[in-house]
C-alpha atoms as a PDB file:
ATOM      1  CA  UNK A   1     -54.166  18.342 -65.192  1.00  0.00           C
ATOM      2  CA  UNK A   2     -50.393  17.990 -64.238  1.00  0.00           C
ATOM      3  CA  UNK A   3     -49.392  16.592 -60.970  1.00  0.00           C
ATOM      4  CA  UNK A   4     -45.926  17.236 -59.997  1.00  0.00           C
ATOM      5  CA  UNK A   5     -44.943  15.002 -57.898  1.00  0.00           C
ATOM      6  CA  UNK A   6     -41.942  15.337 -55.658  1.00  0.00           C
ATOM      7  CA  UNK A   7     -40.900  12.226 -53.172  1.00  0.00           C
ATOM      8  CA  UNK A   8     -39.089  12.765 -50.216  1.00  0.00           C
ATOM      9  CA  UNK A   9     -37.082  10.007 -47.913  1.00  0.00           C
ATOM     10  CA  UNK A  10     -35.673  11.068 -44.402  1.00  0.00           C
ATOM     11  CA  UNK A  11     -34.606   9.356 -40.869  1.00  0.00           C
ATOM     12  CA  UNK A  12     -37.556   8.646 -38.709  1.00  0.00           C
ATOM     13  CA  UNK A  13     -36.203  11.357 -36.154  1.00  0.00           C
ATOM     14  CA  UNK A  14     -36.538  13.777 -38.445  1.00  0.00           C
ATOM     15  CA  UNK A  15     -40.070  13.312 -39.740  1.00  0.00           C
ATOM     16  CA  UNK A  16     -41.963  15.099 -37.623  1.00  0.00           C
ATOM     17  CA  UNK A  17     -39.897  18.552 -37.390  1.00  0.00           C
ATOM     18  CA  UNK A  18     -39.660  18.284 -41.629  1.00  0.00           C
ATOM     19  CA  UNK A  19     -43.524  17.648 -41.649  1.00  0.00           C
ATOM     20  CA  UNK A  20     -44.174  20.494 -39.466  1.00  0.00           C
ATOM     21  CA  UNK A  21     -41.643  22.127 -41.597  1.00  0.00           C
ATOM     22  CA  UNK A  22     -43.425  21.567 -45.158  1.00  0.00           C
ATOM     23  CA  UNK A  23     -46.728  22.617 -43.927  1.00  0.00           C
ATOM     24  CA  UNK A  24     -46.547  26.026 -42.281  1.00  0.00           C
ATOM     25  CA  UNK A  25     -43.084  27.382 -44.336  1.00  0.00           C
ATOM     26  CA  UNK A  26     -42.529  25.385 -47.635  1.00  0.00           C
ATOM     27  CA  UNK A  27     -45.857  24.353 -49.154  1.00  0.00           C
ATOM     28  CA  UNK A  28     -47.139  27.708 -48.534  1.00  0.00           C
ATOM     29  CA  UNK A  29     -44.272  29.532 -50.020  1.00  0.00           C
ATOM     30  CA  UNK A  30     -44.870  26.990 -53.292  1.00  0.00           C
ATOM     31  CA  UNK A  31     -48.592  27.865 -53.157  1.00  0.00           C
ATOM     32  CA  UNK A  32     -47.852  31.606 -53.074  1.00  0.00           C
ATOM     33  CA  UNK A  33     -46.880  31.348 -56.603  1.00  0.00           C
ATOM     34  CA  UNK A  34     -49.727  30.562 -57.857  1.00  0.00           C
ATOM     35  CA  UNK A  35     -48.757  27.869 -60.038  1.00  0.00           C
ATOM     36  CA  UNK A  36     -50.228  25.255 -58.394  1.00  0.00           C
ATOM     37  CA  UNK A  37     -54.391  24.547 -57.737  1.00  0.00           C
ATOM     38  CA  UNK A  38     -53.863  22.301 -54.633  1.00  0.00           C
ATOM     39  CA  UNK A  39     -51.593  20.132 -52.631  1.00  0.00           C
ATOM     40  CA  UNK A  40     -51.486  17.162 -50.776  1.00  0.00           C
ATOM     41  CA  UNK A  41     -49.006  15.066 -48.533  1.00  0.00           C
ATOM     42  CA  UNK A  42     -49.209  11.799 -48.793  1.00  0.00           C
ATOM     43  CA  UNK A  43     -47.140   9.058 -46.062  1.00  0.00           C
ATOM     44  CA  UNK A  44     -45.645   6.484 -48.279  1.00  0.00           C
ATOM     45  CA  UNK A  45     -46.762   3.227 -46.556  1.00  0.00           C
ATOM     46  CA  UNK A  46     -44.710   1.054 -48.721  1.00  0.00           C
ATOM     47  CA  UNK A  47     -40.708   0.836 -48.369  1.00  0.00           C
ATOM     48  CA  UNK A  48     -38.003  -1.454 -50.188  1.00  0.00           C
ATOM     49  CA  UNK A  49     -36.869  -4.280 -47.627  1.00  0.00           C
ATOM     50  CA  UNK A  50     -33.398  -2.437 -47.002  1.00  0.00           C
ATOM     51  CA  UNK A  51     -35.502   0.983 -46.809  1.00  0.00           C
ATOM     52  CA  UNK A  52     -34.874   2.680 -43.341  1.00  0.00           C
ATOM     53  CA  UNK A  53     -36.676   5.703 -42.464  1.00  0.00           C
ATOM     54  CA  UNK A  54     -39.847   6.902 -43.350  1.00  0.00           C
ATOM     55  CA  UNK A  55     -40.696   8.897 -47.074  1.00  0.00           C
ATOM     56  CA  UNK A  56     -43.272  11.356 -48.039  1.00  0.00           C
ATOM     57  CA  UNK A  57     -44.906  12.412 -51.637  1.00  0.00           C
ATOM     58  CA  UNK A  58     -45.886  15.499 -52.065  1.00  0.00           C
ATOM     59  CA  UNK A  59     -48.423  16.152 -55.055  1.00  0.00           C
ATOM     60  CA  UNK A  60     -48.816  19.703 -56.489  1.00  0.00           C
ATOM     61  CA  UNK A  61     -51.268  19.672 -59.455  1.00  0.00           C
ATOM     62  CA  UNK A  62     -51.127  22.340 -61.937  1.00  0.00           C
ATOM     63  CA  UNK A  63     -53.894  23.196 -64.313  1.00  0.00           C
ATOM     64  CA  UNK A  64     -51.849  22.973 -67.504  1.00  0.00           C
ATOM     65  CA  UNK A  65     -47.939  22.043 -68.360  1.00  0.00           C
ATOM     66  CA  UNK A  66     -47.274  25.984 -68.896  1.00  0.00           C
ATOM     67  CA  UNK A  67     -48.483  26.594 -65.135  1.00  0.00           C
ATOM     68  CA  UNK A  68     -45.639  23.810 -64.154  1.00  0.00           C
ATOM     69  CA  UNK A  69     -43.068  25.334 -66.490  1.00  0.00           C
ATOM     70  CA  UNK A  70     -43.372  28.181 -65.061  1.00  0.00           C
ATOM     71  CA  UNK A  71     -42.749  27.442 -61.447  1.00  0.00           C
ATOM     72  CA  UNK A  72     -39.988  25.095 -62.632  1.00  0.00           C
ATOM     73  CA  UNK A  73     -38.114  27.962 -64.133  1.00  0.00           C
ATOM     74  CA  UNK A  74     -38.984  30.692 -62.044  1.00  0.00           C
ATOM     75  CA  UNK A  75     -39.382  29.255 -58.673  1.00  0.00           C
ATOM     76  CA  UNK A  76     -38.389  25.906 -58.076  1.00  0.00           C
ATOM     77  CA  UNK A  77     -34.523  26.691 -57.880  1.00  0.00           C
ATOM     78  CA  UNK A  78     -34.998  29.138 -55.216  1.00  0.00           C
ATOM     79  CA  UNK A  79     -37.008  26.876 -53.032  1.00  0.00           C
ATOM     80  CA  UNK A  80     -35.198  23.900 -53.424  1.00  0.00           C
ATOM     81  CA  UNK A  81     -31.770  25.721 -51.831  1.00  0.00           C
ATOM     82  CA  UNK A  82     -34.126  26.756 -48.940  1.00  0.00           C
ATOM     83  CA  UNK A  83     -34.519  23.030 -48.499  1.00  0.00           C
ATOM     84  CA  UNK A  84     -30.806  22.109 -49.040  1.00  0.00           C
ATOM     85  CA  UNK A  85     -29.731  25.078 -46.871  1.00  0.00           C
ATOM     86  CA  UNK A  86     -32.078  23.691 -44.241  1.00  0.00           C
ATOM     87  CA  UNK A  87     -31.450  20.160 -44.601  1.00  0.00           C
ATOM     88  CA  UNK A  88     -28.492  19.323 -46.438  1.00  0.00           C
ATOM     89  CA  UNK A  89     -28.314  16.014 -47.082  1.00  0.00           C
ATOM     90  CA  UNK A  90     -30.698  14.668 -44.744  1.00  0.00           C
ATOM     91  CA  UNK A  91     -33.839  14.366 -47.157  1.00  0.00           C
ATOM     92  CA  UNK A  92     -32.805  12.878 -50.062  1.00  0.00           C
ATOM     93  CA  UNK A  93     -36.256  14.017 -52.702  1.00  0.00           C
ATOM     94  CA  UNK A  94     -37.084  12.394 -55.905  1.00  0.00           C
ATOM     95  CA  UNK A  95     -39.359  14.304 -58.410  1.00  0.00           C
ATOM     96  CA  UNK A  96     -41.885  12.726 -60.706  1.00  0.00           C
ATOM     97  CA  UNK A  97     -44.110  14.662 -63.440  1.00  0.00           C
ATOM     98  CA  UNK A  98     -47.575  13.225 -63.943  1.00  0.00           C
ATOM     99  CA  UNK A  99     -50.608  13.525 -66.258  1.00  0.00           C
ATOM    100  CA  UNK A 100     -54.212  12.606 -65.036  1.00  0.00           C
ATOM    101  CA  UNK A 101     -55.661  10.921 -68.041  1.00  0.00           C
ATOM    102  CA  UNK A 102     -58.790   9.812 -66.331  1.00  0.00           C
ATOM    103  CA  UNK A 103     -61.491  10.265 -63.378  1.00  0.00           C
ATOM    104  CA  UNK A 104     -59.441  11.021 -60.255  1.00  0.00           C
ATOM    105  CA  UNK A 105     -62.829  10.260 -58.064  1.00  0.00           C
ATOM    106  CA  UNK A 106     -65.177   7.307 -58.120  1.00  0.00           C
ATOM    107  CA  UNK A 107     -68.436   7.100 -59.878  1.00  0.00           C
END
């Protein structure tokens, strides 16, 4: 399983109207492709000392690397100037691509 893992940081003020934002427009739109098994947002609970604001990860897995390929070529650009049209430079994201190599559940 792939996780694709994309990290976002934003002002405090604008949390809430970008969470709202990511769960009833963008998430769904990056679900529609079909790419992706499921999704989930995680708050980041740890920040640098200088770190103001509050930051996000969102984790898409992905069944195989093919099923992330594809989005990244065929989708991703699309929905990532949505996000830039909508928010400029106000989130600042930072993508990570992950493999599960073990149990991702106890027991």
């Amino acid at each position: 399983m792939i996780i694709y893992n994309v990290t976002c940081h934003m002002d405090l003020a604008l949390a809430e109207e970008w969470l709202r934002w990511m769960q009833e427009i963008h998430i769904p739109e990056v679900m529609a492709t079909g790419c992706f098994q499921s999704v989930g947002i995680l708050k980041v609970l740890t920040n640098a000392d200088d770190d103001e604001g509050v930051n996000y990860s969102i984790q898409y897995s992905a069944e195989t690397m093919a099923d992330y390929e594809r989005y990244r070529d065929q989708y991703a650009p699309a929905l990532q100037q949505k996000t830039r049209e909508r928010y400029g430079e106000q989130i600042l994201a930072f993508r990570t691509l992950l493999e599960v190599v073990g149990p991702m559940s106890a027991g």
